[in-house]
Protein backbone atom coordinates (compact mmCIF):
# COMPACT_ATOMS: atom_id res chain seq x y z
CA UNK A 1 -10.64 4.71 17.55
CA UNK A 2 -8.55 3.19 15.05
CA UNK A 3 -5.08 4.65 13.07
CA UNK A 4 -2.66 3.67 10.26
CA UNK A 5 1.11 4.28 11.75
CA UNK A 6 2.94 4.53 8.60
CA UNK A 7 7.25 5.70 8.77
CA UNK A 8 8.37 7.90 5.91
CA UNK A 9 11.55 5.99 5.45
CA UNK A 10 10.61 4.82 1.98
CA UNK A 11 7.74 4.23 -1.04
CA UNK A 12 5.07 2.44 1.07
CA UNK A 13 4.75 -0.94 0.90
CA UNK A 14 1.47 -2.96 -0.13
CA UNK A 15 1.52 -5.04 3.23
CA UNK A 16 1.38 -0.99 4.84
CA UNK A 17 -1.73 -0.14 2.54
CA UNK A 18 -3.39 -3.15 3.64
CA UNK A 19 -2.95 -2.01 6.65
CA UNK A 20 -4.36 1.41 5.78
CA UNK A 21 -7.45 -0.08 4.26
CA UNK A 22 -8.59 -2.60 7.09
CA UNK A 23 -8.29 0.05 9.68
CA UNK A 24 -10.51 2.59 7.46
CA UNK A 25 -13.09 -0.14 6.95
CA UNK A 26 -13.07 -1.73 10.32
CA UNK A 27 -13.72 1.78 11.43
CA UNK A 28 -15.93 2.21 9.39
CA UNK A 29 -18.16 -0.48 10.27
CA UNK A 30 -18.33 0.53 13.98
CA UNK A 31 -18.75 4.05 13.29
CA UNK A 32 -15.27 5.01 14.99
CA UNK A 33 -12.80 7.97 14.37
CA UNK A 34 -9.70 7.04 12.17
CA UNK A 35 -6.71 8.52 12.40
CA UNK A 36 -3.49 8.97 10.59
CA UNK A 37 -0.10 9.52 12.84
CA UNK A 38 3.33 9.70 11.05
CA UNK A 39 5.92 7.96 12.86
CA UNK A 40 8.63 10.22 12.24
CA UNK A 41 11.01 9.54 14.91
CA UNK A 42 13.35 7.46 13.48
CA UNK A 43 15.19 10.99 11.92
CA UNK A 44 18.51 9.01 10.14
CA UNK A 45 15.69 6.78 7.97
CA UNK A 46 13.28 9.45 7.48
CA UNK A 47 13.07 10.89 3.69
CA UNK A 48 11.83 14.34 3.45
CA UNK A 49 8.03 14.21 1.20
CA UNK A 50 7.18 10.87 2.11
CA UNK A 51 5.33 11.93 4.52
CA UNK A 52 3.37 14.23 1.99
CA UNK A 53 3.49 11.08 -0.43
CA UNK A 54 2.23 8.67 2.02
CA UNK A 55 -1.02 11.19 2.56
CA UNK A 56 -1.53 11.84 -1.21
CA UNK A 57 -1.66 8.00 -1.77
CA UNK A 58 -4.36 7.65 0.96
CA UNK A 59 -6.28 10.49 -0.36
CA UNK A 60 -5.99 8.63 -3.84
CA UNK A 61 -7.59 5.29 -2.35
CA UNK A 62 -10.63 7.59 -0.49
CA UNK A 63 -9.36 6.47 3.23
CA UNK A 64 -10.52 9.63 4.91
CA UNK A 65 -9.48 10.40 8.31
CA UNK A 66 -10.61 12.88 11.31
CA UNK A 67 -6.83 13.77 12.11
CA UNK A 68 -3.19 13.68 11.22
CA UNK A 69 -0.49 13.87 13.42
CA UNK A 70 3.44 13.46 13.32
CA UNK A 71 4.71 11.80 16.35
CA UNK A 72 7.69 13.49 16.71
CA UNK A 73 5.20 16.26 17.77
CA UNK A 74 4.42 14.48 21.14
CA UNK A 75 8.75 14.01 22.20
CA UNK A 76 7.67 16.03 25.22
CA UNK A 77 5.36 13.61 26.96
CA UNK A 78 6.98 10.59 25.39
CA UNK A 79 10.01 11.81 27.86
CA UNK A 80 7.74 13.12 30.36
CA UNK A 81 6.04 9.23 30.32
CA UNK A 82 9.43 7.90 30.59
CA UNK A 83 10.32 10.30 33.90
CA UNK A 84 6.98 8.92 35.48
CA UNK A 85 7.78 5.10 35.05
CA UNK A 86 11.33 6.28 36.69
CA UNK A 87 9.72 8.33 39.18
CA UNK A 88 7.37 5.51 40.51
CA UNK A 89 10.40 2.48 40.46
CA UNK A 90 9.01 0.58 37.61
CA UNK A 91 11.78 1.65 34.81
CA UNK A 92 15.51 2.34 35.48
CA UNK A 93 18.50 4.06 34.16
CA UNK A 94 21.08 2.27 32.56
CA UNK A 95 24.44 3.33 31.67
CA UNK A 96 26.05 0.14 30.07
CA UNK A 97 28.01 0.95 27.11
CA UNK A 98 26.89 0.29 23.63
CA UNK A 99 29.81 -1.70 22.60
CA UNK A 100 29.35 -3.54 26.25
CA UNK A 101 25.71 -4.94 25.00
CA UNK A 102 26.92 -5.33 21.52
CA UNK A 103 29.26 -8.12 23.21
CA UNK A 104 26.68 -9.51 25.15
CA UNK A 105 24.63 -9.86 22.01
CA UNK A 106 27.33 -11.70 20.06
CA UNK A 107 27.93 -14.03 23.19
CA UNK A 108 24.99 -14.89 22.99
CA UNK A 109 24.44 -15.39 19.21
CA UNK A 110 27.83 -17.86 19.56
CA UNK A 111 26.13 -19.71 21.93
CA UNK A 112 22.98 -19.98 19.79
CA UNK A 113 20.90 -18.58 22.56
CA UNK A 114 18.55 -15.59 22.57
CA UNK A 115 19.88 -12.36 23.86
CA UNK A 116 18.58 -11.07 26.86
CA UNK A 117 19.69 -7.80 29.18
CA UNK A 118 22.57 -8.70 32.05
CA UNK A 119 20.42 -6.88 34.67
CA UNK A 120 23.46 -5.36 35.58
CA UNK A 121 21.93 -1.99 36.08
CA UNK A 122 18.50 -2.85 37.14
CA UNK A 123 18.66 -1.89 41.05
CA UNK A 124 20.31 1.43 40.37
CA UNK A 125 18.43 3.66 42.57
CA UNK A 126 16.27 6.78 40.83
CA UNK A 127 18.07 9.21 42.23
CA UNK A 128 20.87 8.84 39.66
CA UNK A 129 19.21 9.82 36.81
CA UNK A 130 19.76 13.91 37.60
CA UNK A 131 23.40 13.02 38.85
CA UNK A 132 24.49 11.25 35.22
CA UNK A 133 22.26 14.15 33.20
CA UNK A 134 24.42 16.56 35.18
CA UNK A 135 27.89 14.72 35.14
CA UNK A 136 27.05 14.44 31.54
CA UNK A 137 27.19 10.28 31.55
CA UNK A 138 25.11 9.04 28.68
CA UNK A 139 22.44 6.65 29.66
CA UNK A 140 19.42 5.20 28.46
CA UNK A 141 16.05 4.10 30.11
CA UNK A 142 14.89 0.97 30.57
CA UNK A 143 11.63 -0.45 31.76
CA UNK A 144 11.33 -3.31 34.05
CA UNK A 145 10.44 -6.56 32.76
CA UNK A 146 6.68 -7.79 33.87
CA UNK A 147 6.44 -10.40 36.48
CA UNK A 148 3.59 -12.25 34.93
CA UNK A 149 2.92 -13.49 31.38
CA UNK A 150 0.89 -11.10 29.05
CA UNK A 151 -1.51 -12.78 27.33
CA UNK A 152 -2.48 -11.33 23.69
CA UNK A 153 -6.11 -12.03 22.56
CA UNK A 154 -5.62 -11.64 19.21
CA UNK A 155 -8.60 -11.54 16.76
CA UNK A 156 -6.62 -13.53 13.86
CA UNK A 157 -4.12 -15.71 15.67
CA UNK A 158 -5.69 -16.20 18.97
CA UNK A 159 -4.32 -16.05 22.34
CA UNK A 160 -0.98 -15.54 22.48
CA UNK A 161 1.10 -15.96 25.40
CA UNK A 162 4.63 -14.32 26.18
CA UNK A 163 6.71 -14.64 28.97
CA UNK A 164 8.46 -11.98 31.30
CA UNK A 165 11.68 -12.99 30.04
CA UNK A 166 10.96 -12.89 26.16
CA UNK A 167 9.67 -9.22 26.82
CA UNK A 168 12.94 -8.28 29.02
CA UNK A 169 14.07 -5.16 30.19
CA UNK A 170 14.02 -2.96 27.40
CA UNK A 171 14.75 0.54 26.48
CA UNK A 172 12.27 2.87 26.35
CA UNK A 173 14.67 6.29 26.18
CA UNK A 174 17.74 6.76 24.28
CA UNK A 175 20.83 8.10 25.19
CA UNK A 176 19.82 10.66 23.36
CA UNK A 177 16.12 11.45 25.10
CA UNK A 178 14.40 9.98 21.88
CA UNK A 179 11.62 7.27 22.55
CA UNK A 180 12.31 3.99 20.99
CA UNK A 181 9.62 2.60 18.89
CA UNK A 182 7.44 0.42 21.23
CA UNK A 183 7.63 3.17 23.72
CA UNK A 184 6.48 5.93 21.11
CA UNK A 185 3.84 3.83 20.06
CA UNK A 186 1.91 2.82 23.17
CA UNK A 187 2.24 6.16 24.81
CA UNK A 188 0.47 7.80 21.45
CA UNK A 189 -1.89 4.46 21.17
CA UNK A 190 -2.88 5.16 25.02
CA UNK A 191 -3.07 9.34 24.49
CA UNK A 192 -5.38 8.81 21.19
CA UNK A 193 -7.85 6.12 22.72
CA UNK A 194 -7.05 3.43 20.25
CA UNK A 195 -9.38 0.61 21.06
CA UNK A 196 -7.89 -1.55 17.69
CA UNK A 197 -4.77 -2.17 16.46
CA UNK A 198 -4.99 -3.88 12.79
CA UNK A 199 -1.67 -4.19 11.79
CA UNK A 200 1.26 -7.07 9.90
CA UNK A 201 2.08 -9.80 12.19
CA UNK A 202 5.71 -8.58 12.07
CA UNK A 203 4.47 -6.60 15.27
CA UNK A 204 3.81 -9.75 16.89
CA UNK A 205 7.00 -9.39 19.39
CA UNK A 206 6.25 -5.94 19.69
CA UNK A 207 2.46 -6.42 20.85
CA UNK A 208 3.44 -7.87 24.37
CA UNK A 209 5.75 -4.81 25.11
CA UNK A 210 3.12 -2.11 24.11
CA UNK A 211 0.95 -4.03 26.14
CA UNK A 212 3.40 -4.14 29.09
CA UNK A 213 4.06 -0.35 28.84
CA UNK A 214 0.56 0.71 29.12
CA UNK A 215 -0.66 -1.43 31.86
CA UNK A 216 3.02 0.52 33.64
CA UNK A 217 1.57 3.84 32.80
CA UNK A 218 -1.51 2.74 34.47
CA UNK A 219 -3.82 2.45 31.27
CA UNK A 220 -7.09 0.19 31.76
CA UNK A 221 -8.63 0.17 28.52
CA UNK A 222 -8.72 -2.78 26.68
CA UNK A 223 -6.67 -2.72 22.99
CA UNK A 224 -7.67 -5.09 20.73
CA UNK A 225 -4.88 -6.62 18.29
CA UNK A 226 -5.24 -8.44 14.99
CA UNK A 227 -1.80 -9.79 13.20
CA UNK A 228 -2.22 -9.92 9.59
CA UNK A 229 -0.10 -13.16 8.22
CA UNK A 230 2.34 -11.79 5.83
CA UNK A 231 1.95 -11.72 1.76
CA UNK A 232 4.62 -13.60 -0.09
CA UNK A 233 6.06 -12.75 -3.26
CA UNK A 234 5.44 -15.38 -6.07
CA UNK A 235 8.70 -17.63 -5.14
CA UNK A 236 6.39 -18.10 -1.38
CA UNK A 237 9.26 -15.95 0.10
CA UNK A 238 8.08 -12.92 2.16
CA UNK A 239 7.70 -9.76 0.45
CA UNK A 240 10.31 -7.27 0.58
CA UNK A 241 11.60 -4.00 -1.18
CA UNK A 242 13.49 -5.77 -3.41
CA UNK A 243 10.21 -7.01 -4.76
CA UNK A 244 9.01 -4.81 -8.07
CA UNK A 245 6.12 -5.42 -7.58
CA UNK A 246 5.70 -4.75 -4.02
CA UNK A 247 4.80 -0.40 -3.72
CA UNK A 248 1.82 0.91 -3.87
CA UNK A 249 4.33 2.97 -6.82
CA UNK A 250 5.11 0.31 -8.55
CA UNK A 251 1.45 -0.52 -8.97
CA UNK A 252 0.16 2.63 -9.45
CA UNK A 253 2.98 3.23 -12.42
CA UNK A 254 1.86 -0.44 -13.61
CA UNK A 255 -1.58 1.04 -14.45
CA UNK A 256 -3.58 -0.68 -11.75
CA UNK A 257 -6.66 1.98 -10.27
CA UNK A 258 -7.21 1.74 -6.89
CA UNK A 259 -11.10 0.45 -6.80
CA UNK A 260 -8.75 -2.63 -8.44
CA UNK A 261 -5.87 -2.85 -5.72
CA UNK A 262 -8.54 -2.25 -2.79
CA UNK A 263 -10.50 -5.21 -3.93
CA UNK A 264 -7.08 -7.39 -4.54
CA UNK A 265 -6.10 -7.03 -1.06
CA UNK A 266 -9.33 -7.38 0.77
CA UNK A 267 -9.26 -10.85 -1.08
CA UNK A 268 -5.83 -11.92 0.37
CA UNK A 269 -6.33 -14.99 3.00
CA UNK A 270 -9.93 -14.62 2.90
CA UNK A 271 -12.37 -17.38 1.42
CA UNK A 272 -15.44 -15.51 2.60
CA UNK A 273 -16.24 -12.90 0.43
CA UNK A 274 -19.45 -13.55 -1.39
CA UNK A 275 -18.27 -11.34 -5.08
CA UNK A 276 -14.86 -11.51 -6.71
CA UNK A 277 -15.29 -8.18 -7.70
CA UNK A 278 -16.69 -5.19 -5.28
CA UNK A 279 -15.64 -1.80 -3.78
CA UNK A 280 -14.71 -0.39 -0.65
CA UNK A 281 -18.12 0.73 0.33
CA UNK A 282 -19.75 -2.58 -0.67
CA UNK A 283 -16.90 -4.40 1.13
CA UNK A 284 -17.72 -2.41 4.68
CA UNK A 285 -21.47 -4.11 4.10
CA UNK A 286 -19.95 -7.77 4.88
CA UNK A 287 -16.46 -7.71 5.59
CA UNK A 288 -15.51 -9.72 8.48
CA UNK A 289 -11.55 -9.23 9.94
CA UNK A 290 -11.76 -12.87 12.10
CA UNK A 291 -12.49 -14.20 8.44
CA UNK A 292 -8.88 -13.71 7.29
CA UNK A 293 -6.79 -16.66 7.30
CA UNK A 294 -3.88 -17.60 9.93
CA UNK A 295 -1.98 -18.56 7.03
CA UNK A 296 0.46 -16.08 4.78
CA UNK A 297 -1.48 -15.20 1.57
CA UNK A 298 0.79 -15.60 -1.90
CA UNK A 299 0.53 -12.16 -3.94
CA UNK A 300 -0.77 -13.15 -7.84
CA UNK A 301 0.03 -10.58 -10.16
CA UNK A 302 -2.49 -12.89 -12.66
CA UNK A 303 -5.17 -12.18 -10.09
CA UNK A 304 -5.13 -9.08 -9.82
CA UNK A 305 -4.77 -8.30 -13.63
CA UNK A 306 -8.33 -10.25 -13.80
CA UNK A 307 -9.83 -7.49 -10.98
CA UNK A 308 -8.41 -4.76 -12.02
CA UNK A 309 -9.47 -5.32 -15.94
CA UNK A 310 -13.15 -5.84 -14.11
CA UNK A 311 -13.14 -2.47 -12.40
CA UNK A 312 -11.77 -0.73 -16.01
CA UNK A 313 -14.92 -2.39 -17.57
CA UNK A 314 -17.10 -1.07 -14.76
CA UNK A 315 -15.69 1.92 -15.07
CA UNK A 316 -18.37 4.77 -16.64
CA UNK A 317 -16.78 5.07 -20.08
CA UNK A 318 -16.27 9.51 -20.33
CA UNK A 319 -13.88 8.63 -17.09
CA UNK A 320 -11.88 5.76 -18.46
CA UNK A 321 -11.40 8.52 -21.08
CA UNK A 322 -9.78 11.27 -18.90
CA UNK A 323 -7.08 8.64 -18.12
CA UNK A 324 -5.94 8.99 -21.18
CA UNK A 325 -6.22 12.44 -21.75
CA UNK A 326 -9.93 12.68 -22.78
CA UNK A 327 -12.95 13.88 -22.03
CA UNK A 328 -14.93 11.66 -24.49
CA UNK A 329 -17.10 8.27 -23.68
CA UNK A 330 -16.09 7.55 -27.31
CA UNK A 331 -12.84 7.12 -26.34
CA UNK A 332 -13.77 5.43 -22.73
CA UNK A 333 -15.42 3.01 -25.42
CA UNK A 334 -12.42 2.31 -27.46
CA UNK A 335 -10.20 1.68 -24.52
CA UNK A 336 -12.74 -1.33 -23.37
CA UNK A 337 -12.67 -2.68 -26.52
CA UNK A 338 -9.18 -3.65 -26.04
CA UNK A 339 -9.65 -4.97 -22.53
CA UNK A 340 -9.67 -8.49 -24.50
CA UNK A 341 -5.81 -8.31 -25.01
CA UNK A 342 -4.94 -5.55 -21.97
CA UNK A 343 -5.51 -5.59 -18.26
CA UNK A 344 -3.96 -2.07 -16.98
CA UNK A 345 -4.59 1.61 -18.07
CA UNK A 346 -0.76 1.28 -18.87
CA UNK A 347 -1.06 -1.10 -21.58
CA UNK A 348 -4.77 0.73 -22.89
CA UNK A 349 -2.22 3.81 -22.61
CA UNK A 350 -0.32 2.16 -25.49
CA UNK A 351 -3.29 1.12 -27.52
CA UNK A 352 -4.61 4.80 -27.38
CA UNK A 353 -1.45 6.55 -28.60
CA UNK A 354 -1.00 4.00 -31.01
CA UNK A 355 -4.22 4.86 -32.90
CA UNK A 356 -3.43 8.56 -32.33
CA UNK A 357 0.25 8.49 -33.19
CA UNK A 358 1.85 9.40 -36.38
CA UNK A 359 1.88 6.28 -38.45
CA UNK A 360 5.20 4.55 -40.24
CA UNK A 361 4.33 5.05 -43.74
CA UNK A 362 6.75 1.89 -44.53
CA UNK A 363 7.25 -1.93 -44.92
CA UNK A 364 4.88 -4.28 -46.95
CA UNK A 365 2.08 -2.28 -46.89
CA UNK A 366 3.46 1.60 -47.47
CA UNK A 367 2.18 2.18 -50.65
CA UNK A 368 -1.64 1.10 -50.26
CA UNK A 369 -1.00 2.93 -46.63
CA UNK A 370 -0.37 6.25 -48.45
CA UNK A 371 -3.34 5.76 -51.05
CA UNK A 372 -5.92 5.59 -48.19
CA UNK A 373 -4.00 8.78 -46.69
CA UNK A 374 -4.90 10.66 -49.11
CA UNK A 375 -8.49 9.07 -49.79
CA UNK A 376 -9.43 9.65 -46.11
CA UNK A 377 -8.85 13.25 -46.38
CA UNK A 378 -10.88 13.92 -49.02
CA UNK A 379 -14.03 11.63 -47.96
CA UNK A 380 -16.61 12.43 -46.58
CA UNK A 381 -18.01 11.63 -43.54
CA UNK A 382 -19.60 8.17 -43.11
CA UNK A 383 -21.65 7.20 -39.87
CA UNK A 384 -21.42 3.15 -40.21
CA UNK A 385 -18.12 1.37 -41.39
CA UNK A 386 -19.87 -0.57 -44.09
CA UNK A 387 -20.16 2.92 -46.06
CA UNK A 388 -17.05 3.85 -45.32
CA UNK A 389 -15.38 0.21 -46.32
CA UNK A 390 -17.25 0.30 -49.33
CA UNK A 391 -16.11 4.24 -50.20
CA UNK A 392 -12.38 3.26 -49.60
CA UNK A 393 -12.81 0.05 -51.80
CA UNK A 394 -14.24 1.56 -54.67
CA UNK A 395 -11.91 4.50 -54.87
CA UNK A 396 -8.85 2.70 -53.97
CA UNK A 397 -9.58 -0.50 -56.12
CA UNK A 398 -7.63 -2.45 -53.40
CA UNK A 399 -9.48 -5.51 -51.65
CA UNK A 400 -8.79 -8.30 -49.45
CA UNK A 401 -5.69 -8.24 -47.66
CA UNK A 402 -4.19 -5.34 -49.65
CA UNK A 403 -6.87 -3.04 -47.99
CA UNK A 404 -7.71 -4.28 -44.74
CA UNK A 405 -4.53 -4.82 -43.57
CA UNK A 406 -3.41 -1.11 -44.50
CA UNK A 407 -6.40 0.34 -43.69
CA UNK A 408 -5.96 -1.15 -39.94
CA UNK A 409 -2.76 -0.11 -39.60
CA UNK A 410 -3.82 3.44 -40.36
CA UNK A 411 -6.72 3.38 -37.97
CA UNK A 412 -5.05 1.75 -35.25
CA UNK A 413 -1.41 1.62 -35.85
CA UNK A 414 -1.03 -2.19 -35.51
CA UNK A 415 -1.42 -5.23 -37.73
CA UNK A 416 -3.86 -7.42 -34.95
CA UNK A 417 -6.83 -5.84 -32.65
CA UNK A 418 -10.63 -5.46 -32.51
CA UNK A 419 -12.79 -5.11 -35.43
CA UNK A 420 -12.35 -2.36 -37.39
CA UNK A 421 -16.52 -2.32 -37.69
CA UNK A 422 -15.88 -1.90 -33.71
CA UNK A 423 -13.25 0.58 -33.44
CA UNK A 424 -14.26 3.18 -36.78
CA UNK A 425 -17.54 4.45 -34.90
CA UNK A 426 -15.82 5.62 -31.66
CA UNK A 427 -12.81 7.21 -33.72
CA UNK A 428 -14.74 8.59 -37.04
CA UNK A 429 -14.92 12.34 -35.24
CA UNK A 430 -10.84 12.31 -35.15
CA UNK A 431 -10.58 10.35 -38.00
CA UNK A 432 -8.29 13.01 -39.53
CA UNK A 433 -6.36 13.31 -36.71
CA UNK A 434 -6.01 9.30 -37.09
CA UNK A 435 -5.17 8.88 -41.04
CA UNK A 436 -1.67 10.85 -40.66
């Protein structure tokens, strides 16, 4: 069993699809349920609909899933988890006061060493947990630090050790009975079966505590992990929100299709693949996760202009057309023609409406612009351009320059593009529509 966690606390992020995709194909490939859980328990960041948006964008990229689930749905045996780890002596309650740990924290940060819990509360004895909840003492819950290392086999970075004291006492309850995150996430990871955990390798710190909380709980099976290194932006920084060009929105706004942004990111950090270009599907054939480099992959917006304009040209021409408003292979036709000088359906967006648009009837050109106006609505209809070049230059008596450049701007609405011979077939049936 594998899942995508995603938080509806903003537009996702491409690191999070990346995510998304990996754990569809990896499940994929060893015929394993995928699932989808919302981790919604983080209430002051969440943003009502991005839940819904974060499902819509996965339907758009084909990821299909057996089940969804919202993890605030499972508060009840998060705390009823937490109660058992109490119960058998292997978490504690703590009552230290926030601004008493925030003090501690900046202690430590002055002395430039890492923060790590006092331990002042960590022999409190059980039965003080149903005293404070009915004295009304705010406390939290914290599990006991391991005794041992906990070693992390991870499929990308290898082992990874951590020690008892990195991992600390931590809380797994809030004052407030919510689960914190690591605490949240293991108990749903152990209650869904997850045998693989593909996910950014800014979980690395939080790996050995999911790992610490299960084997608590009493959980045997084996979780695999794999860190994916980071992207960075094109200044070799890490990727953030601040980045443009950084949301699955942004992209998708951009004109990018997802067949395009599916293959970009299944290229990041690995060498291996034996196409450039390819699908999902075709991916699954040979796609192997241990392949993917230790190292953080830079994101190339150049790069994936070159894949995406590969999967427009693939693209079966009446379908190109609908994005755009069509239902025409014509017009699927027309848009590849410009894939010389575009790379987006944004930017074929413009060359489409251009063509279609009412056309400036001014500048340099006006005058011979209006004469093959009116010429074009009284012609008749000519199959090949050479009959229909030659009708407009003997009725017009223009030639050279003074017709051609005219008669493209009429057709297309710009001075420079394809070849008129190209463009007048796949735009003679709206050619009135056009010469307005």
């Amino acid at each position: 069993m594998l899942r995508f966690a995603p938080s509806p606390t903003g537009d996702m992020h491409i690191g999070n699809l990346r995510v998304a995709i990996l754990n569809y194909l990896v499940a994929q490939q060893h015929q394993e349920p995928f699932t989808i859980r919302i981790e919604d328990t983080d209430t002051k960041r969440n943003i009502e609909g991005k839940d819904t948006e974060i499902m819509q964008i996965l339907e758009k990229f084909a990821l299909v899933h057996e089940s969804v689930f919202h993890q605030s749905e499972h508060l009840h045996m998060h705390q009823t988890l937490a109660i058992k780890l109490l119960e058998a002596d292997k978490a504690f309650v703590c009552t230290c006061l926030p601004q008493q740990l925030e003090e501690e924290r900046e202690n430590a940060k002055a002395n430039k060493v890492a923060y790590r819990y006092s331990g002042k509360c960590h022999d409190v004895d059980t039965s003080q947990h149903s005293k404070l909840k009915e004295a009304g003492i705010p406390f939290v819950i914290r599990l006991k630090k391991p005794t041992m290392d906990i070693i992390n086999h991870d499929i990308i970075k290898g082992d990874i050790k951590t020690a008892p004291h990195e991992v600390d006492s931590f809380i797994i309850l809030r004052s407030d009975g919510t689960p914190t995150y690591n605490f949240a996430c293991a108990c749903d990871d152990m209650l869904s079966g997850i045998t693989t955990i593909i996910r950014g390798e800014d979980h690395l710190s939080n790996t050995p505590k999911q790992i610490h909380i299960k084997k608590q709980l009493g959980y045997e099976q084996e979780t695999q992990y794999a860190h994916l290194p980071i992207i960075l932006n094109t200044s070799g920084t890490k990727m953030s929100k601040r980045d443009e060009a950084s949301t699955v929105k942004w992209m998708f706004e951009e004109g990018f299709v997802p067949d395009a942004i599916i293959n970009y990111l299944l290229l990041l950090g690995n060498s291996k693949a034996p196409e450039e270009i390819f699908t999902l599907p075709q991916a699954i054939k040979w796609f192997d996760i241990q392949s993917i480099s230790k190292s953080a992959a830079k994101f190339d917006i150049d790069k994936l202009r070159f894949i995406n304009r590969a999967h427009l040209r693939r693209m079966e021409d009446k379908q190109l057309s609908t994005l755009f408003g069509f239902a025409d292979e014509n017009i699927g036709k027309l848009a590849k023609l410009y894939l010389e000088e575009s790379s987006t359906t944004k930017e074929l967006d413009f060359k489409i409406k251009s063509i279609f648009a009412p056309k400036a009837f001014e500048g340099e050109w006006s005058k011979q612009m209006r004469t093959i106006e009116t010429l074009i609505q009284d012609a008749p209809m000519f199959n090949a351009f050479k009959d229909f070049e030659s009708y407009m230059m003997k009725e017009s008596q223009l030639e050279g320059r003074n017709l051609f450049n005219p008669l493209r701007l009429i057709l297309t609405g710009a001075e420079h593009g394809p070849e008129l011979s190209e463009v007048y077939p796949l735009i003679k049936a709206y050619l009135l529509e056009v010469a307005s």
